[in-house]
N, C-alpha and C. Protein backbone atom coordinates (compact mmCIF):
# COMPACT_ATOMS: atom_id res chain seq x y z
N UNK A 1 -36.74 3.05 15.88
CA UNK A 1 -36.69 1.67 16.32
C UNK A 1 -36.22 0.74 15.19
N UNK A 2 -37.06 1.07 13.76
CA UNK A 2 -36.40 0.06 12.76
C UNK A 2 -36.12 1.31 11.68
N UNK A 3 -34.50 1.45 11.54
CA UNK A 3 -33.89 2.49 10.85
C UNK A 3 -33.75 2.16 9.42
N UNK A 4 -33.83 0.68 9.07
CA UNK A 4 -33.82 0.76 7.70
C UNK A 4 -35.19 -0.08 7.45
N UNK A 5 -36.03 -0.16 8.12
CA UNK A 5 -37.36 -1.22 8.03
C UNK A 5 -37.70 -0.83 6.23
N UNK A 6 -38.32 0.48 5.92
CA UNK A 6 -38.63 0.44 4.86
C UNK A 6 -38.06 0.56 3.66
N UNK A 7 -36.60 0.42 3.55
CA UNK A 7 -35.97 0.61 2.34
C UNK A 7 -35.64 -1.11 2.23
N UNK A 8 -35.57 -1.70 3.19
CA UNK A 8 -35.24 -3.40 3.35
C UNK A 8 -36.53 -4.24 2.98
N UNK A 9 -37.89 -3.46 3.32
CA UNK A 9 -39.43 -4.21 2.72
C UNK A 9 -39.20 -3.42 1.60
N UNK A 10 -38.81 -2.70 1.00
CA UNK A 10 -39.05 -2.43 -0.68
C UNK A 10 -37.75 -3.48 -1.31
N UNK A 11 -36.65 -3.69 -0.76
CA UNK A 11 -35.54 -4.23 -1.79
C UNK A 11 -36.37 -6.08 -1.43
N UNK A 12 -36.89 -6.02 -0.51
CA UNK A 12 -36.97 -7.77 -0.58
C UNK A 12 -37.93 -7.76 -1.47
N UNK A 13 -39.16 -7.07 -1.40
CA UNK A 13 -40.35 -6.84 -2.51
C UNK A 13 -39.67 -6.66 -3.77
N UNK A 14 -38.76 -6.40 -4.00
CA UNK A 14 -38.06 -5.87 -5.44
C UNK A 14 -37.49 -7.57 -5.67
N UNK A 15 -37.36 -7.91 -4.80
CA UNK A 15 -36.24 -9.17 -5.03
C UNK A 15 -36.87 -10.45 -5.41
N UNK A 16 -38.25 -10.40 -4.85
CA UNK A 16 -39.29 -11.47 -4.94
C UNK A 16 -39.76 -11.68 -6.01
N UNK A 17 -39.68 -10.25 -6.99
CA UNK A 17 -40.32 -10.24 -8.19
C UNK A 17 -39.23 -11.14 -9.41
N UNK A 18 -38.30 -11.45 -8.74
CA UNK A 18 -37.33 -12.13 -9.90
C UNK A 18 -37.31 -13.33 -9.12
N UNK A 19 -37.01 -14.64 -10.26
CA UNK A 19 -36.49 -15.86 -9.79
C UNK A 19 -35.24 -15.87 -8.86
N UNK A 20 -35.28 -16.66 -7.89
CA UNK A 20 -33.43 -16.88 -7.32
C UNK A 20 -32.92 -17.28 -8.23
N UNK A 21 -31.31 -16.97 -7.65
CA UNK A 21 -30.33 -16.81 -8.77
C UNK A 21 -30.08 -15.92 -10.26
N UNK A 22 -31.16 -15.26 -10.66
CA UNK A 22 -30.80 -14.54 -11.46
C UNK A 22 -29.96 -13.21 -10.82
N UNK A 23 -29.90 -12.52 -12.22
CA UNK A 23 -29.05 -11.23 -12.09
C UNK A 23 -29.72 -9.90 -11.15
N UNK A 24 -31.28 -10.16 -11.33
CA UNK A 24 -31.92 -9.16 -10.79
C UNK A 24 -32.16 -9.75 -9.70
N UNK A 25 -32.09 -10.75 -9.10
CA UNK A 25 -32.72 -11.35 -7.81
C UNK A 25 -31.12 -10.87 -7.14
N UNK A 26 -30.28 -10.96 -7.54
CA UNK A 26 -28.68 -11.08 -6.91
C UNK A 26 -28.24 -9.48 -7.00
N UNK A 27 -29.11 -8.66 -7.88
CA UNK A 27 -28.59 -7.36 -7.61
C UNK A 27 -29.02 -6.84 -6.32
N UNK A 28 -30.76 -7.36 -6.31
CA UNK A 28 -31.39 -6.62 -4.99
C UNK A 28 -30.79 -6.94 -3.55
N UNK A 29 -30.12 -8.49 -3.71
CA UNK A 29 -29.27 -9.09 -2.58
C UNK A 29 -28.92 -8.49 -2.12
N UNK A 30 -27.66 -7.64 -3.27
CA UNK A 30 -26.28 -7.14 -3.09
C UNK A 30 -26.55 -5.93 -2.22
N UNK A 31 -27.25 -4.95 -3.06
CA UNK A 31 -27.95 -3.84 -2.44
C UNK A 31 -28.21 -3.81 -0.96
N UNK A 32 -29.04 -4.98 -0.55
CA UNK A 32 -29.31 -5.47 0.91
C UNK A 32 -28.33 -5.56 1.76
N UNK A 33 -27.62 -6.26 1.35
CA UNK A 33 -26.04 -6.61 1.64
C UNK A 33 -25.43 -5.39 2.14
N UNK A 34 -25.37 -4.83 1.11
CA UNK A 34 -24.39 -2.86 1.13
C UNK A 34 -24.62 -2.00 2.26
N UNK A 35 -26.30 -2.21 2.56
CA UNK A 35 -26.65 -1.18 3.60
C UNK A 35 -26.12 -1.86 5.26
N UNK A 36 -25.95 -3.12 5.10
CA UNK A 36 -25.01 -3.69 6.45
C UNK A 36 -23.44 -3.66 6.09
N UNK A 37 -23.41 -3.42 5.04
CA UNK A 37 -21.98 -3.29 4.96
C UNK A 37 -21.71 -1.59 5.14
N UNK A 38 -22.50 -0.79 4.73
CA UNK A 38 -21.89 0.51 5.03
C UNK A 38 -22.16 0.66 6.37
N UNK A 39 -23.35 0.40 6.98
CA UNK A 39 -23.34 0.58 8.76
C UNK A 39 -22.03 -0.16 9.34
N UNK A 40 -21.11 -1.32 8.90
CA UNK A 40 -20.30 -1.21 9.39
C UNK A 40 -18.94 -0.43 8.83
N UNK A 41 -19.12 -0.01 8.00
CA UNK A 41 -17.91 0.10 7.27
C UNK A 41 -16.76 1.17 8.08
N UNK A 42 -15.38 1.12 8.01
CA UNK A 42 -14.83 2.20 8.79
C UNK A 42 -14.27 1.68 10.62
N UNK A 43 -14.79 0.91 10.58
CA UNK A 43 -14.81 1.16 12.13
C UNK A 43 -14.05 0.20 12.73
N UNK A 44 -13.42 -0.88 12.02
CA UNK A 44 -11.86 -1.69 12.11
C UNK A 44 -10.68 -0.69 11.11
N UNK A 45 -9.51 -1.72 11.11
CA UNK A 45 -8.77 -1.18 10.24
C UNK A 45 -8.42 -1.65 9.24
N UNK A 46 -9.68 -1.41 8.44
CA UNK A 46 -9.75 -2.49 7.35
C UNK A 46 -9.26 -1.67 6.29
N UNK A 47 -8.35 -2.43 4.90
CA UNK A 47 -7.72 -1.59 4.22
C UNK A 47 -8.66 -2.39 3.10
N UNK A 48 -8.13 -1.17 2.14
CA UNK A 48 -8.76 -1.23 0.54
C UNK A 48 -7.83 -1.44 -0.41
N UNK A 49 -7.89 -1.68 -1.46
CA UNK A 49 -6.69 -1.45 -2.58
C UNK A 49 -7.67 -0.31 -3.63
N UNK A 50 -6.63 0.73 -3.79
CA UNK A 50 -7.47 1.86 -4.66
C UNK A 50 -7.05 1.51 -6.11
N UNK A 51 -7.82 1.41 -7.17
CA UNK A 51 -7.02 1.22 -8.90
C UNK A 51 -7.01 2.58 -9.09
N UNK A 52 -7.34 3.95 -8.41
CA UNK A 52 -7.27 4.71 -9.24
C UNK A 52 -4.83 5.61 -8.70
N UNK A 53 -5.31 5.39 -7.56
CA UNK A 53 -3.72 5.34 -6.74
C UNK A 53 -2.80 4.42 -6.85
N UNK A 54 -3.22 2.94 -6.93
CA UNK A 54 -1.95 2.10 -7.07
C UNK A 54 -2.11 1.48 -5.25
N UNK A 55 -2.47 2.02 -4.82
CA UNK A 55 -2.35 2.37 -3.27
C UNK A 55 -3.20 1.49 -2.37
N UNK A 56 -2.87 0.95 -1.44
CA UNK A 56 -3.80 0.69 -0.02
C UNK A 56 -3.91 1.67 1.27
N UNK A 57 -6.05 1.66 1.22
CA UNK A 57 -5.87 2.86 2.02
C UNK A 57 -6.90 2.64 2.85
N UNK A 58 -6.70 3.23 3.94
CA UNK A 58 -7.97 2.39 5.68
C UNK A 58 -9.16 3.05 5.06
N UNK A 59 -10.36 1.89 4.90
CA UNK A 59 -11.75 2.54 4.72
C UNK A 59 -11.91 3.12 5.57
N UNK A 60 -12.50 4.36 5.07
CA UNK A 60 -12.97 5.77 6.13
C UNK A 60 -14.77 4.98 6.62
N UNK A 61 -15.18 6.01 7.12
CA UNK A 61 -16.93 5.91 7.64
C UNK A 61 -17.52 5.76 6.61
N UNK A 62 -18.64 5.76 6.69
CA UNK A 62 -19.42 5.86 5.24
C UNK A 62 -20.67 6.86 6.37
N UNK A 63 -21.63 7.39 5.72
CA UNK A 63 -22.60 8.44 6.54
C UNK A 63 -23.77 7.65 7.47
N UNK A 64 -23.41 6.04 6.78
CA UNK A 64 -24.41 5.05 7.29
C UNK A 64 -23.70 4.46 8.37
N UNK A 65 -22.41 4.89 8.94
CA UNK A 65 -21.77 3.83 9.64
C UNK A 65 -22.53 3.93 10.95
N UNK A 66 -22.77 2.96 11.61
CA UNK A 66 -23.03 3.12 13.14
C UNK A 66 -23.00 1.99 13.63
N UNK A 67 -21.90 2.51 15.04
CA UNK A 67 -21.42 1.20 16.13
C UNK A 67 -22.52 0.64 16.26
N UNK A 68 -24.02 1.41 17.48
CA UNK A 68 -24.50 0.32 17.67
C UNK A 68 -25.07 -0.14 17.04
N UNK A 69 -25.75 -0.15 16.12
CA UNK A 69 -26.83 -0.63 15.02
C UNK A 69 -25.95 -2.14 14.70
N UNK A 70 -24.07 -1.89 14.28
CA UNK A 70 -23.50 -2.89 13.92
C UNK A 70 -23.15 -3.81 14.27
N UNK A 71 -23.22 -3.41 16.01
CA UNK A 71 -22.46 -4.69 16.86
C UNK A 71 -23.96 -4.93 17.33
N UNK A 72 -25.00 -4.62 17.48
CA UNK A 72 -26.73 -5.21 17.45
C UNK A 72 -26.73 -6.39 16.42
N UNK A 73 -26.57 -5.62 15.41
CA UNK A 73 -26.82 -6.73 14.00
C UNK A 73 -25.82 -8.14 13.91
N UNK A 74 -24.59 -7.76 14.17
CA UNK A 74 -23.94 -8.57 14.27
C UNK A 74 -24.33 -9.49 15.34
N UNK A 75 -24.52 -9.33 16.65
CA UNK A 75 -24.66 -9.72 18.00
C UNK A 75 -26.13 -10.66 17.63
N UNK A 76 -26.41 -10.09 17.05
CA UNK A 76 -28.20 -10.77 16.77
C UNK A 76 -28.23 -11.94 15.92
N UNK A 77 -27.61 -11.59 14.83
CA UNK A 77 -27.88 -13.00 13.94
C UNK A 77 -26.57 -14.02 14.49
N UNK A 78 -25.52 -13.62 15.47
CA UNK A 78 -24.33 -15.07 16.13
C UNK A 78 -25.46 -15.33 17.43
N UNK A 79 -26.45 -14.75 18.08
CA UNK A 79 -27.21 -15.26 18.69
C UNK A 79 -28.17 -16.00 18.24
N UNK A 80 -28.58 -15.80 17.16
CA UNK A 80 -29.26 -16.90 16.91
C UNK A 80 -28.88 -18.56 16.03
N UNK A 81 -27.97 -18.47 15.72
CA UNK A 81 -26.69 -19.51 15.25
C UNK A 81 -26.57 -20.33 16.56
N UNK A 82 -26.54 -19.62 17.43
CA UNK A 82 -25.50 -20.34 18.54
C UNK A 82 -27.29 -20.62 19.47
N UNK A 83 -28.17 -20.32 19.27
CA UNK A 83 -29.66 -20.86 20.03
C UNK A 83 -30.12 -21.89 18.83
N UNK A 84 -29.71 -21.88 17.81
CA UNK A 84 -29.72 -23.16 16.60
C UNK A 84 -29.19 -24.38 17.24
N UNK A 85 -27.92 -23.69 17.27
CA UNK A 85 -26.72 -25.10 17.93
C UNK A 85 -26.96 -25.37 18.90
N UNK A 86 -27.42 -24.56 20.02
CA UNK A 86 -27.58 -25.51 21.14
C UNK A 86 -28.84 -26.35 21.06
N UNK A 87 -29.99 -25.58 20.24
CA UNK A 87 -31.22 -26.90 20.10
C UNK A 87 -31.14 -27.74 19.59
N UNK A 88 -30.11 -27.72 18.59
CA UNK A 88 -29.37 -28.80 17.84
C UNK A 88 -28.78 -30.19 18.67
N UNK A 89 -28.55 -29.68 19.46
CA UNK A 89 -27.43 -30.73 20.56
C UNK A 89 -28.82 -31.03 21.54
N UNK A 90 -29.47 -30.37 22.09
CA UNK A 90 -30.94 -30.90 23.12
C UNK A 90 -31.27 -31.66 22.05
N UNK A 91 -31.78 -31.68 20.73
CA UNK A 91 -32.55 -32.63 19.93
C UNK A 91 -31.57 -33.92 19.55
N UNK A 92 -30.40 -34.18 19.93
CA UNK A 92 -29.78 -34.75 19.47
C UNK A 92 -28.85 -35.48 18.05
N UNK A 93 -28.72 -33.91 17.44
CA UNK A 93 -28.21 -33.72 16.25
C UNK A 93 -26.69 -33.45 16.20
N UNK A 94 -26.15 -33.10 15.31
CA UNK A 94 -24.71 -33.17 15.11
C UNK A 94 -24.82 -31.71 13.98
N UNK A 95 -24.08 -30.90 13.96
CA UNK A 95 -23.89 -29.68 13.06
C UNK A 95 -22.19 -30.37 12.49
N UNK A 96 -22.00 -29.93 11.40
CA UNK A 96 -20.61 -30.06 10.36
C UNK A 96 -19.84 -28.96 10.27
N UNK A 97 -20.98 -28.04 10.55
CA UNK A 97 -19.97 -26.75 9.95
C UNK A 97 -21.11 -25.56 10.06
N UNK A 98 -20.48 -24.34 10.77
CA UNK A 98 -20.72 -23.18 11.30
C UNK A 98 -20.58 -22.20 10.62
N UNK A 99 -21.14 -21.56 9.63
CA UNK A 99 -20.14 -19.84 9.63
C UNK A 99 -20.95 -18.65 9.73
N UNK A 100 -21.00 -17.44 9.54
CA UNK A 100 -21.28 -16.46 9.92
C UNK A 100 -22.95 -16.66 9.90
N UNK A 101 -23.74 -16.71 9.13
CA UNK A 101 -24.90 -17.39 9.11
C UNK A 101 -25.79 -18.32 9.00
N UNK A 102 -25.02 -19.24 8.60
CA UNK A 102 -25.57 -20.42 8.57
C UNK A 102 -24.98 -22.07 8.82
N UNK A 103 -25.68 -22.83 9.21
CA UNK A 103 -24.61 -24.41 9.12
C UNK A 103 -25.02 -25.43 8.41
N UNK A 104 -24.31 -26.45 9.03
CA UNK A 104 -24.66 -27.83 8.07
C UNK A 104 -24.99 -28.79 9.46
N UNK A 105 -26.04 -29.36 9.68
CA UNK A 105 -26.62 -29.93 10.10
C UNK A 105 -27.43 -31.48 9.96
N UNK A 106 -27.54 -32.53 10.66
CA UNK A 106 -28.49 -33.68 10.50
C UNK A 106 -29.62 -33.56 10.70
N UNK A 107 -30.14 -32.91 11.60
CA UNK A 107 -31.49 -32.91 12.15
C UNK A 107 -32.45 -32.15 10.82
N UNK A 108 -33.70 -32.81 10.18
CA UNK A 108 -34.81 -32.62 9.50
C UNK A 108 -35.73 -31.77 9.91
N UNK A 109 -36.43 -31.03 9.59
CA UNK A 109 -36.89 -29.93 9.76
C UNK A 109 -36.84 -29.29 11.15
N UNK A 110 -35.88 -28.69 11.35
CA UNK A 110 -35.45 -27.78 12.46
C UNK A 110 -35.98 -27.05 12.99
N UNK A 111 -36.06 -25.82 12.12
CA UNK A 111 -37.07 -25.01 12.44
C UNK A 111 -38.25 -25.41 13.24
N UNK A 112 -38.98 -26.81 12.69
CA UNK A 112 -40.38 -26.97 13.05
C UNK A 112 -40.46 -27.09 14.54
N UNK A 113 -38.89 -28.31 14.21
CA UNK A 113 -38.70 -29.06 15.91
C UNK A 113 -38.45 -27.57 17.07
N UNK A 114 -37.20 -26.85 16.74
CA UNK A 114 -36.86 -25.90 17.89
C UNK A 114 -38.01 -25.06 18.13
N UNK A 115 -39.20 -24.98 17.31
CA UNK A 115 -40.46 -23.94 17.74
C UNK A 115 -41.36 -24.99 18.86
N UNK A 116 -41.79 -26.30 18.43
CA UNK A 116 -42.70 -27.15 18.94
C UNK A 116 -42.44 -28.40 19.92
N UNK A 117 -40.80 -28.89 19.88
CA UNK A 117 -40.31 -29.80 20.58
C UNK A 117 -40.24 -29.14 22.02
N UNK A 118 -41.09 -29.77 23.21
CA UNK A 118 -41.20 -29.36 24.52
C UNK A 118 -39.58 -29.28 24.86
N UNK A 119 -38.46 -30.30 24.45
CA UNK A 119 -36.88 -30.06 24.86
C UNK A 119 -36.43 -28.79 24.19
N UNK A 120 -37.14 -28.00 23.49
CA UNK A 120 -36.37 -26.63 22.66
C UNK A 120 -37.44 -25.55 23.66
N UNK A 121 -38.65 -25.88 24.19
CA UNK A 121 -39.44 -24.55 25.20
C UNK A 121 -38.61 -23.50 25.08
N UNK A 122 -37.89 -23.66 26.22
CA UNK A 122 -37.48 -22.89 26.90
C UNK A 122 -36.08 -21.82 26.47
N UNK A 123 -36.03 -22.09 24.80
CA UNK A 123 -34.50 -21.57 24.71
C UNK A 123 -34.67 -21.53 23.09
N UNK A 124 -36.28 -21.11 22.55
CA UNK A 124 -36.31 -20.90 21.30
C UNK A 124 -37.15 -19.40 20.51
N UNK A 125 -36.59 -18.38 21.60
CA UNK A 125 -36.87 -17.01 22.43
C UNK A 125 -36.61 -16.18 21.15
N UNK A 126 -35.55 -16.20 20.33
CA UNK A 126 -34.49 -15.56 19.32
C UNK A 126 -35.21 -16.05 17.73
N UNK A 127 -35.34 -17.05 18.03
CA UNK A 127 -36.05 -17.96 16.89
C UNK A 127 -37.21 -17.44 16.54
N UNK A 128 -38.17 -17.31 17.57
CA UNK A 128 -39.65 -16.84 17.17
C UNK A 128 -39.54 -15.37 16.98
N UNK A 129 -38.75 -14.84 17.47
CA UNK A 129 -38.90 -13.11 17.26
C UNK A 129 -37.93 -12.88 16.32
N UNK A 130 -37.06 -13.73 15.41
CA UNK A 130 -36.41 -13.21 13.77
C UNK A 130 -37.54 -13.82 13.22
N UNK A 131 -38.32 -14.69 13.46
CA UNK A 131 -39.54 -15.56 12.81
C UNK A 131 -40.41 -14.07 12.25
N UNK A 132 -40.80 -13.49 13.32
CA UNK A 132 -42.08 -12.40 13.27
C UNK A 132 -40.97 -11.42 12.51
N UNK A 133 -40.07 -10.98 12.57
CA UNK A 133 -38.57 -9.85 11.95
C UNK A 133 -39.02 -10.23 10.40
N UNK A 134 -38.62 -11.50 10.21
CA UNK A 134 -38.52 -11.55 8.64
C UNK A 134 -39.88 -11.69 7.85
N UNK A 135 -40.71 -12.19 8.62
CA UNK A 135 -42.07 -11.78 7.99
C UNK A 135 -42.60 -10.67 7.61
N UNK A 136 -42.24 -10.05 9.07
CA UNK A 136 -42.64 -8.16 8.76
C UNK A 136 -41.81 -7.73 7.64
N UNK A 137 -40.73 -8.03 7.43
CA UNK A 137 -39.62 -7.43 6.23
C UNK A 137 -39.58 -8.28 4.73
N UNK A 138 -39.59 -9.85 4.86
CA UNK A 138 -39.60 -9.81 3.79
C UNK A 138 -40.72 -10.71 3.25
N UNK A 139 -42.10 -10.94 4.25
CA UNK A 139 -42.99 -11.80 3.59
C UNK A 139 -42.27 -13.22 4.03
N UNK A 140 -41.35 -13.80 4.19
CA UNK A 140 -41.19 -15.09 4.22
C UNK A 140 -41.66 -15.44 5.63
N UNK A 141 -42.55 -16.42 5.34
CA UNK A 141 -43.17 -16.89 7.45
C UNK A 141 -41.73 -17.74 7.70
N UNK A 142 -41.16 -18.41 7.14
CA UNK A 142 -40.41 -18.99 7.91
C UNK A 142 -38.49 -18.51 8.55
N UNK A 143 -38.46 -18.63 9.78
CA UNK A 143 -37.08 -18.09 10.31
C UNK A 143 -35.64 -18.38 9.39
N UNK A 144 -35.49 -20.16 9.42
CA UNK A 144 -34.56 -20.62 8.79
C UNK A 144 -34.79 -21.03 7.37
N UNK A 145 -33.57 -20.80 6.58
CA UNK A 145 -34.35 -21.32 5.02
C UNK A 145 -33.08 -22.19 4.71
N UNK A 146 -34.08 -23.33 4.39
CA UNK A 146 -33.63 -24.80 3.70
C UNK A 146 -32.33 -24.37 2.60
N UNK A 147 -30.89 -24.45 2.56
CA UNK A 147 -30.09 -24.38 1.67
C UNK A 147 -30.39 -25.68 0.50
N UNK A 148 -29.92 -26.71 1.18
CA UNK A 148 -29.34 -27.94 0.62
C UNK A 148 -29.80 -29.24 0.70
N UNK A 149 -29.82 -30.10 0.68
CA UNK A 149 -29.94 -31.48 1.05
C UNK A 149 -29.00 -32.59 0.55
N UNK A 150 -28.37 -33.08 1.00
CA UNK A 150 -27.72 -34.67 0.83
C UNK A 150 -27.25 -35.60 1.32
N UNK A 151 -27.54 -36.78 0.75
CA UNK A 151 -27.03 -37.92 1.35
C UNK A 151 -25.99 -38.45 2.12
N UNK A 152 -25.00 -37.86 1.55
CA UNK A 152 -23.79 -37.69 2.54
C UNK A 152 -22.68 -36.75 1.95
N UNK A 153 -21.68 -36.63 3.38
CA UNK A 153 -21.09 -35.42 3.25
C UNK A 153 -19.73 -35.25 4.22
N UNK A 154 -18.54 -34.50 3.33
CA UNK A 154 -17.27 -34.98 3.19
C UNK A 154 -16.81 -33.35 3.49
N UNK A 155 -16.38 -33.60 4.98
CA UNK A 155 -16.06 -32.65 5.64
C UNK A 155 -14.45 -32.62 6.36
N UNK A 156 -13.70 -31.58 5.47
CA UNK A 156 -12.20 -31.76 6.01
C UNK A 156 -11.59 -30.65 6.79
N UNK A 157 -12.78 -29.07 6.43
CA UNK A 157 -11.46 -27.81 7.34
C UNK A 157 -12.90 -27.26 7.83
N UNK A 158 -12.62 -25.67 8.05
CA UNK A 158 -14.08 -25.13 8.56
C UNK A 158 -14.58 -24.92 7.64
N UNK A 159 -13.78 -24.54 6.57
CA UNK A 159 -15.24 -23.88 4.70
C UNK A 159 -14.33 -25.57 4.36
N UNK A 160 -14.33 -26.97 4.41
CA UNK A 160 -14.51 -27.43 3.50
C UNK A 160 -15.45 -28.56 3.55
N UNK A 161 -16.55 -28.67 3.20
CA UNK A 161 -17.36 -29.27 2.77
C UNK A 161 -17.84 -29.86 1.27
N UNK A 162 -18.31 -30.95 0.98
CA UNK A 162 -18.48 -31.47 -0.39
C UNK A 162 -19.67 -32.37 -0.03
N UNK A 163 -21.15 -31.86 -0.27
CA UNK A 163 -22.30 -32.60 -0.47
C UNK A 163 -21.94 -34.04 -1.63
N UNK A 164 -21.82 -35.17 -1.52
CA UNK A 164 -22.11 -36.28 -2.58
C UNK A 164 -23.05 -36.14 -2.77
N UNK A 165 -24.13 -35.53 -2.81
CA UNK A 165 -25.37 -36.17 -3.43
C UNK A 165 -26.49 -33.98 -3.61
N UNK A 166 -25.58 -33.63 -3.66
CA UNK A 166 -26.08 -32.04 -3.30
C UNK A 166 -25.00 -30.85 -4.09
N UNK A 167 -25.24 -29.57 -4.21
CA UNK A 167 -24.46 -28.50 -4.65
C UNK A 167 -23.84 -28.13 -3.71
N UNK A 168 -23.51 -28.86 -2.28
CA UNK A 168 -23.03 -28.46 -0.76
C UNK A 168 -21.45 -28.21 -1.70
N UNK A 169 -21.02 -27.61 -1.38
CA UNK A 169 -19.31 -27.14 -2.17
C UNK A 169 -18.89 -25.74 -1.37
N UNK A 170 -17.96 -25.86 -0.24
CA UNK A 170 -17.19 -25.32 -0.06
C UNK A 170 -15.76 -25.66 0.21
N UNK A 171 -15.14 -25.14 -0.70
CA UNK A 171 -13.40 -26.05 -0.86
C UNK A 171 -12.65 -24.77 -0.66
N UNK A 172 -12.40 -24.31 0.45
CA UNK A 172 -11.66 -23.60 1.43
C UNK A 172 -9.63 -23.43 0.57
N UNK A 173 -9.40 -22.25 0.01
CA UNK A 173 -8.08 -22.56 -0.89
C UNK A 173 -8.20 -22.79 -2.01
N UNK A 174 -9.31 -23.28 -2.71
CA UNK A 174 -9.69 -24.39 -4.01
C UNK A 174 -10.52 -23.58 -4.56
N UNK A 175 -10.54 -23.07 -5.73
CA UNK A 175 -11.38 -22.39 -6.84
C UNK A 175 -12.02 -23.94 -7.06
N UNK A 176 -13.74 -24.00 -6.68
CA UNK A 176 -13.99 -24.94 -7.76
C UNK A 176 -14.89 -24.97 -8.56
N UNK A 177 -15.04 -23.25 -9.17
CA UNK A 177 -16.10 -22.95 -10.30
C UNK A 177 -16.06 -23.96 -11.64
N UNK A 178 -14.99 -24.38 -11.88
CA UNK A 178 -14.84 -25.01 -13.27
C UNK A 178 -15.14 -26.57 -13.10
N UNK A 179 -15.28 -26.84 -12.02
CA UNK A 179 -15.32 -28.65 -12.08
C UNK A 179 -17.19 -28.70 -11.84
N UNK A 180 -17.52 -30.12 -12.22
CA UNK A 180 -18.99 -30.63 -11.69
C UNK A 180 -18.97 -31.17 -10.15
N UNK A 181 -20.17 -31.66 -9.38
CA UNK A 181 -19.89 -31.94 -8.49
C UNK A 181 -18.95 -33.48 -8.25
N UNK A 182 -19.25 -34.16 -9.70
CA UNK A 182 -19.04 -35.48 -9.59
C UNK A 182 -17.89 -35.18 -9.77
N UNK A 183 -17.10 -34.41 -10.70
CA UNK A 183 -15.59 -34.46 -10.71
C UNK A 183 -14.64 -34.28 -8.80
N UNK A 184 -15.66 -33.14 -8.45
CA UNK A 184 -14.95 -32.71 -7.14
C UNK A 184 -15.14 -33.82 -6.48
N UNK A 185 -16.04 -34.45 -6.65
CA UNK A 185 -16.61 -35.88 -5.57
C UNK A 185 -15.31 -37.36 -5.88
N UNK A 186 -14.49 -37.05 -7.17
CA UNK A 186 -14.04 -37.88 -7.63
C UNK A 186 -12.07 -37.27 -7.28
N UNK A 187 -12.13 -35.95 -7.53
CA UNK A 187 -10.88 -35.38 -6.98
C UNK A 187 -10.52 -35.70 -5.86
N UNK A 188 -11.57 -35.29 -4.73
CA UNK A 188 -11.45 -35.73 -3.36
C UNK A 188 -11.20 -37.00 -2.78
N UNK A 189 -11.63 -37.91 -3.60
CA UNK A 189 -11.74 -39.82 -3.32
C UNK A 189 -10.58 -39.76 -3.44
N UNK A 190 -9.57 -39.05 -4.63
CA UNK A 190 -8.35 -39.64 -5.02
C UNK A 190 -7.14 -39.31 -3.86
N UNK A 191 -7.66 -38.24 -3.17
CA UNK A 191 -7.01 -37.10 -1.95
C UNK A 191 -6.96 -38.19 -1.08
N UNK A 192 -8.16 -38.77 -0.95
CA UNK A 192 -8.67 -39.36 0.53
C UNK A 192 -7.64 -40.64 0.17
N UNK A 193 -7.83 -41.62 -1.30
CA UNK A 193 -6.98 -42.90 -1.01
C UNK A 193 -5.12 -42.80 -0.57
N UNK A 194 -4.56 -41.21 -1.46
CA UNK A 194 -3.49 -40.96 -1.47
C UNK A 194 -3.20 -40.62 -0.09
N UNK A 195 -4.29 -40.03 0.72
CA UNK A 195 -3.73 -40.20 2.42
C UNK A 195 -3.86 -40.82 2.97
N UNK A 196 -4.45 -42.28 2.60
CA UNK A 196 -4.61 -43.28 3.26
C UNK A 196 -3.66 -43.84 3.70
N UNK A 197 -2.42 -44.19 2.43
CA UNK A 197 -1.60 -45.11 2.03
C UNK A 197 -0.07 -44.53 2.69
């Protein structure tokens, strides 16, 4: 029933023991990461670049690959994105931006509202049962976890986003490891007057 339950409660237990963001908190991630990446791996026609050939070559299976486990997993966490968004819109909120797991949103504590707001009852089914999922696996009681916060926010493609007042930074095309936020906040103003005019 749960095929990787206990190797996923030992890597989150492994993961807890380090601060976020370090090296050891981001290795156990990765690790986490790998075992959904090898259940899917293989099964499009997804190519590789080999350094040891020179060569591009279709990832084969891996021994972990499996359809259904992958289109479950997959199917499971865009169902619950899309039971976000629609409680999002019953509560009368606005989302910015969508992607594979997570968005950008107005509405203030979400979570609390789509469990307890009588307008979310009936359609917050997905929510409470990854709620009880991630507890059993990784100790955390709560479903959704708080990224970001800011004041306002400067939204131009699907990855581009720029928190003013937050680390919100996705610049879609744009390396922007080397700038601060205030520089990007100040790059972008200059974008925005030059298309004004």
């Amino acid at each position: 029933m749960y095929p990787f339950k206990s190797i996923i409660h030992e890597i989150q237990k492994k993961r807890r023991e380090h601060p976020k963001g370090t090296i050891s908190n981001l290795m156990y991630k990765e690790i986490g990461n790998s075992i959904y990446g090898s259940v899917v791996r293989g099964m499009g026609d997804k190519r590789k670049f080999d350094n040891k050939t020179g060569q591009t070559h279709r990832l084969n299976a891996h021994f972990l690959t499996n359809p259904l486990i992958a289109s479950w997993l997959t199917a499971f966490i865009r169902s619950i994105i899309g039971e976000c968004l629609h409680n999002i819109q019953k509560l009368g909120g606005k989302v910015a931006s969508v992607t594979t797991d997570g968005f950008i949103t107005d509405i203030e504590n979400l979570e609390y509202k789509i469990l307890n707001d009588p307008l979310c009852q009936k359609t917050n089914t997905l929510i409470k049962y990854f709620k009880e999922l991630r507890g059993k696996l990784s100790g955390k009681s709560k479903a959704l976890e708080l990224k970001n916060e800011t004041e306002g926010l400067v939204s131009w493609a699907t990855r581009g986003q720029l928190g003013l007042t937050s680390e919100i930074r996705a610049t879609t095309g744009f390396q922007n490891r080397d700038y601060t936020q205030s520089q990007l906040v100040e790059i972008l103003g200059s974008k925005l007057k030059s298309f004004n005019h």
